[in-house]
N, C-alpha and C. Protein backbone atom coordinates (compact mmCIF):
# COMPACT_ATOMS: atom_id res chain seq x y z
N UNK A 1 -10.47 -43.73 23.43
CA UNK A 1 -10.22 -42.34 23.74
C UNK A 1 -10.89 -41.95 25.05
N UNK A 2 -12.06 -42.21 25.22
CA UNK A 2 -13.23 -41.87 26.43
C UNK A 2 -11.93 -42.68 27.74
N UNK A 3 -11.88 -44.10 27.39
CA UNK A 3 -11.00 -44.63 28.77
C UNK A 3 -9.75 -43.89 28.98
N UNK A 4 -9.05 -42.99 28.06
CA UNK A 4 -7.89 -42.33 28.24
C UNK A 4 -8.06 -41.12 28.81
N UNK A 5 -9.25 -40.51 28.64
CA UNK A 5 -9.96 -39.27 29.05
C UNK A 5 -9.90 -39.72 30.73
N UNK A 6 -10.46 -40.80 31.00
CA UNK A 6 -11.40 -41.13 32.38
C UNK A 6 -10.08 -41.68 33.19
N UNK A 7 -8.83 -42.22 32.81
CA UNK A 7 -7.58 -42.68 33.46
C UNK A 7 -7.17 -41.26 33.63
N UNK A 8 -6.72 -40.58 32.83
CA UNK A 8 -6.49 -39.32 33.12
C UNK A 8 -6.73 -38.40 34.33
N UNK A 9 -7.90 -38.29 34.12
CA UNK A 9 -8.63 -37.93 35.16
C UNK A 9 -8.41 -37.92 36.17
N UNK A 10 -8.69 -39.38 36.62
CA UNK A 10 -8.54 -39.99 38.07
C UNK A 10 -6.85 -39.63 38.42
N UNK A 11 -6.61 -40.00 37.66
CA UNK A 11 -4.68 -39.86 37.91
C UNK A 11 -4.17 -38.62 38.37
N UNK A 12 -5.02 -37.80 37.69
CA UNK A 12 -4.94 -36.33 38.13
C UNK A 12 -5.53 -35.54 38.79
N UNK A 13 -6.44 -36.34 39.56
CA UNK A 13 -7.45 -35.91 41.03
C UNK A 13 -6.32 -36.83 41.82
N UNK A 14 -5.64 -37.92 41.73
CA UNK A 14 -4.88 -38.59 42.74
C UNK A 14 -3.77 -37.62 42.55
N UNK A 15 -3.24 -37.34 41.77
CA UNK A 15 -1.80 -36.12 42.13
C UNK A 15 -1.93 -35.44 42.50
N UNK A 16 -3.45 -34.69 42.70
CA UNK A 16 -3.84 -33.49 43.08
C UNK A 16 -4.17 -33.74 44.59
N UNK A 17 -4.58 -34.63 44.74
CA UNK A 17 -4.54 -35.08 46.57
C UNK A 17 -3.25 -35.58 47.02
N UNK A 18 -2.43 -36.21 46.24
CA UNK A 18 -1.32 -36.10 46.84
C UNK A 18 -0.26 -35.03 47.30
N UNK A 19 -0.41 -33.73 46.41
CA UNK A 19 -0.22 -32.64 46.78
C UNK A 19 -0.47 -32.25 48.58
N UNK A 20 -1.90 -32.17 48.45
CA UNK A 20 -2.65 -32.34 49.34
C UNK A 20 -2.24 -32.57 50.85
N UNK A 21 -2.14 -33.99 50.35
CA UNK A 21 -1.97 -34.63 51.70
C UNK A 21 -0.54 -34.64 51.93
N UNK A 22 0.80 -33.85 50.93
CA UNK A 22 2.35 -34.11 51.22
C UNK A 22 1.50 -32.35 52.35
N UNK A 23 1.24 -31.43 52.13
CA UNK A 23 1.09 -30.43 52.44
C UNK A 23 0.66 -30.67 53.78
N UNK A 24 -0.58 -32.00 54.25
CA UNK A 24 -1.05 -31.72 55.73
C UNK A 24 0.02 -32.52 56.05
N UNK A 25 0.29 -33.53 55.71
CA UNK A 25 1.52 -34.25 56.64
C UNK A 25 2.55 -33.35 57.24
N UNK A 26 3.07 -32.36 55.96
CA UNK A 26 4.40 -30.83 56.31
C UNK A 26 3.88 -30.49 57.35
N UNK A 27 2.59 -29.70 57.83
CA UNK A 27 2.22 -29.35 58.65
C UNK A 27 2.36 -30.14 59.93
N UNK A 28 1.58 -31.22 60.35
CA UNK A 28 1.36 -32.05 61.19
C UNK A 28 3.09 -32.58 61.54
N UNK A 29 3.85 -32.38 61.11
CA UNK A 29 5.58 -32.62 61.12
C UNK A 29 5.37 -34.25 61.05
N UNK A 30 5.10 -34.78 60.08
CA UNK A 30 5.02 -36.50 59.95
C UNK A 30 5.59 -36.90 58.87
N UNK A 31 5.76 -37.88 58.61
CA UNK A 31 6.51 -38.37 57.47
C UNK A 31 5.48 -38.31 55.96
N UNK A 32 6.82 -37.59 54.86
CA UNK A 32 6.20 -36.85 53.90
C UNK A 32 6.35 -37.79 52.73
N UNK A 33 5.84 -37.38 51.48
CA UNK A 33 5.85 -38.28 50.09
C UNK A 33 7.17 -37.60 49.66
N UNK A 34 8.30 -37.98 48.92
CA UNK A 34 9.02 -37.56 48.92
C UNK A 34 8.62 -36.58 47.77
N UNK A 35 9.79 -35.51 47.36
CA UNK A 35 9.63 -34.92 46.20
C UNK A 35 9.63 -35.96 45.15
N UNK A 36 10.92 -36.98 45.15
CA UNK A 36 11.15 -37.49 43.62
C UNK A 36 9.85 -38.13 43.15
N UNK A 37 9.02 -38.62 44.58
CA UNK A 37 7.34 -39.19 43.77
C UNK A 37 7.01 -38.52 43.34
N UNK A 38 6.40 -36.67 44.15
CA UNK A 38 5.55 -36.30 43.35
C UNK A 38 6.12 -35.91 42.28
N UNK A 39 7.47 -35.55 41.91
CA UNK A 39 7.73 -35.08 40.54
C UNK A 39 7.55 -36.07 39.54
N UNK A 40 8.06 -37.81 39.79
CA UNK A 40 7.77 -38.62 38.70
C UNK A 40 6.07 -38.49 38.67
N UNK A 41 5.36 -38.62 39.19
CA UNK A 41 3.70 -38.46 39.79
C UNK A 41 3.65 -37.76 38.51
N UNK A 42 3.92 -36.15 38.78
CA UNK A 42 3.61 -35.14 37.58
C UNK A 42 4.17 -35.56 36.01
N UNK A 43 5.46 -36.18 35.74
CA UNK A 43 5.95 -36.75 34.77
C UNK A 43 4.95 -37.75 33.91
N UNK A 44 4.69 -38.42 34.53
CA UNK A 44 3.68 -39.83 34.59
C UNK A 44 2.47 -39.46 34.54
N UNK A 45 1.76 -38.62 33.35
CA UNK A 45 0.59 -37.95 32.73
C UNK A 45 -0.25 -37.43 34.66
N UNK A 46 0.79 -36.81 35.14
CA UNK A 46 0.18 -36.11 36.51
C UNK A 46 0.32 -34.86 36.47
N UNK A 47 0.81 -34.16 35.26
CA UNK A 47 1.24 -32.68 35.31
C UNK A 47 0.23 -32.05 36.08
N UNK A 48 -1.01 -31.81 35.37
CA UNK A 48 -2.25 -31.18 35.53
C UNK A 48 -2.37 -31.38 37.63
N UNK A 49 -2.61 -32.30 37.56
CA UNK A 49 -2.77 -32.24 38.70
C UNK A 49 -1.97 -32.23 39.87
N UNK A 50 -0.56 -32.34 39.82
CA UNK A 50 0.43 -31.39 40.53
C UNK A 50 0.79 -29.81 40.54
N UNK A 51 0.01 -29.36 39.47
CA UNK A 51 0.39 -28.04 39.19
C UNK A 51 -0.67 -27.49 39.97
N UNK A 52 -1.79 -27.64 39.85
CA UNK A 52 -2.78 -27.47 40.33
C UNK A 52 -3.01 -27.74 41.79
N UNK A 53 -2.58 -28.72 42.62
CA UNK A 53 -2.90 -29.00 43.97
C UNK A 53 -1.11 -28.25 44.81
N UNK A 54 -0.20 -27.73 43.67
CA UNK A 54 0.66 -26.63 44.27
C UNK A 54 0.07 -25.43 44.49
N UNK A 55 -0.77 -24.98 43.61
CA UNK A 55 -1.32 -23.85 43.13
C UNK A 55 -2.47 -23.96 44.39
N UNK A 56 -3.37 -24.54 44.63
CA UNK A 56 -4.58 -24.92 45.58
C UNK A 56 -3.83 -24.62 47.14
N UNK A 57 -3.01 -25.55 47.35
CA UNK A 57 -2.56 -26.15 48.74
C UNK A 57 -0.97 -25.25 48.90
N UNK A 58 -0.76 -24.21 48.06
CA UNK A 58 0.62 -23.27 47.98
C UNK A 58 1.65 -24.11 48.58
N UNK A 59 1.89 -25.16 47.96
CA UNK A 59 2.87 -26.45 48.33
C UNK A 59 4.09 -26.59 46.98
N UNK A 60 4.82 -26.73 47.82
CA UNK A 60 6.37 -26.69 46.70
C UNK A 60 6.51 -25.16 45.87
N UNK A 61 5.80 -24.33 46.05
CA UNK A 61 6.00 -23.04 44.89
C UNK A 61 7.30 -22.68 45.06
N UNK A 62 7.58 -22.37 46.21
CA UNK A 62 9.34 -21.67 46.35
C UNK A 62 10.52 -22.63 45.98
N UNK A 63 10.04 -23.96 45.93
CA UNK A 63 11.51 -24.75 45.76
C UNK A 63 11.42 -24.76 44.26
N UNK A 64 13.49 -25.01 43.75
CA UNK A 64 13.38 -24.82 42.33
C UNK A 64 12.89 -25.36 42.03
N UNK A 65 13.16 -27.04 41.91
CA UNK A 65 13.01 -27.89 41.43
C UNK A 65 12.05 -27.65 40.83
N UNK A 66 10.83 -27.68 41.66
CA UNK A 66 9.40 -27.66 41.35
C UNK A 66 9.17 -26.45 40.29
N UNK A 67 10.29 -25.10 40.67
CA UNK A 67 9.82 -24.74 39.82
C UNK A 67 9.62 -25.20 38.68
N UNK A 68 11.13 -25.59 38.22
CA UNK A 68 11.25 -25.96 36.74
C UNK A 68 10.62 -27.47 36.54
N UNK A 69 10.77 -27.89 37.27
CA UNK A 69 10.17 -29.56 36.76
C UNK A 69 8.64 -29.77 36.81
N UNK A 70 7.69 -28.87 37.41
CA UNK A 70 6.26 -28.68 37.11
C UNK A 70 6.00 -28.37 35.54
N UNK A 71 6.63 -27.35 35.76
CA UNK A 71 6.15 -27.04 33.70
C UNK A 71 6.53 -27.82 32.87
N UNK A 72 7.81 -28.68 33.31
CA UNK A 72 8.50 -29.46 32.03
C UNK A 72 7.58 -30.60 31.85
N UNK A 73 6.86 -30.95 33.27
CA UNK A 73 6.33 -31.93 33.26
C UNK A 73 4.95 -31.87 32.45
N UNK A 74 4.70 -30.69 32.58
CA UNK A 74 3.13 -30.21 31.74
C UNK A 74 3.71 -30.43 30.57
N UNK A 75 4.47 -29.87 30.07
CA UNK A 75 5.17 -29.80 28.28
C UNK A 75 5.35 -31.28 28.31
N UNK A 76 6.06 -31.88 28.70
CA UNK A 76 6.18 -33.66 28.48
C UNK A 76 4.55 -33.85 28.19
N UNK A 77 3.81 -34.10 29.37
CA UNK A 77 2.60 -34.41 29.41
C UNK A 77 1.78 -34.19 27.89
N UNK A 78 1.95 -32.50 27.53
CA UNK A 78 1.34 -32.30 26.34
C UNK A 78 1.75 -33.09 25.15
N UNK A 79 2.95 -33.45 25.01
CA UNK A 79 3.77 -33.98 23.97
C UNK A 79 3.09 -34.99 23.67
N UNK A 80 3.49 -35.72 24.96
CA UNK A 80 2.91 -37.04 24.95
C UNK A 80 1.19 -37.66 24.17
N UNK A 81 0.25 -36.35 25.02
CA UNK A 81 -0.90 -36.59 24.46
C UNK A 81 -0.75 -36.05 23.06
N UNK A 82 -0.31 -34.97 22.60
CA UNK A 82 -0.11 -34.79 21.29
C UNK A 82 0.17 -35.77 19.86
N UNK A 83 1.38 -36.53 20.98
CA UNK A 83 1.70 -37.66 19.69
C UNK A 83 0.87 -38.92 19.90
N UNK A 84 0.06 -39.02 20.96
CA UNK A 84 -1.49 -40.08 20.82
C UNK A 84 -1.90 -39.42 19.75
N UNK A 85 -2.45 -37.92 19.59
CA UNK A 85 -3.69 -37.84 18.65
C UNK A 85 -3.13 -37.88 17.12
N UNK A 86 -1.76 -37.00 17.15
CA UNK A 86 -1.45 -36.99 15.79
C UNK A 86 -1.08 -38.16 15.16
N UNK A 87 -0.36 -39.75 15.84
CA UNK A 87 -0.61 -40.65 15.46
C UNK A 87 -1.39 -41.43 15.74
N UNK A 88 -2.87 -40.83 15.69
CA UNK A 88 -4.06 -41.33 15.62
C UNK A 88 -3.90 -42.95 16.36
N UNK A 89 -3.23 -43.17 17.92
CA UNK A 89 -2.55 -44.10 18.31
C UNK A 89 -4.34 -43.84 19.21
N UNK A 90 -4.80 -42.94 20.10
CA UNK A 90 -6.06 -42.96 20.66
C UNK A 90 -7.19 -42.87 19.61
């Protein structure tokens, strides 16, 4: 459980800089991470920390996509950890 806690984590300080850094690249006009990463990124227990480094770095808020596929990705995310605990699988 503790190593699922601590993968987590990290995974979601790395989505959260990838945010980040798609945001200084936009700026700097250089070549960007595409969306479909960061959205699989957020899919791929990254919710937390795509939502959050949109929210931080005001990156992707206006496009739909993001709208809708940030939250779905949090709700996946929750599911997911949900059915670790309830089938006592962590």
């Amino acid at each position: 459980m503790k190593l699922l806690i601590l993968i987590m984590t990290v995974w979601n300080i790395i989505t959260f800089l990838m945010m980040g850094l798609d945001k200084m690249k936009a700026k700097a006009d250089r070549r960007r991470i595409s969306e479909k990463t960061l959205l699989m990124s957020a899919f791929v227990m990254g919710g937390i920390g795509i939502a959050v480094g949109a929210a931080v770095f005001h990156h992707k808020t206006r496009k739909l996509v993001f709208k809708i596929g940030i939250p779905l990705a949090l709700i996946a995310n929750a599911a997911v950890i949900y059915g670790l605990i309830y089938f006592n699988i962590v």
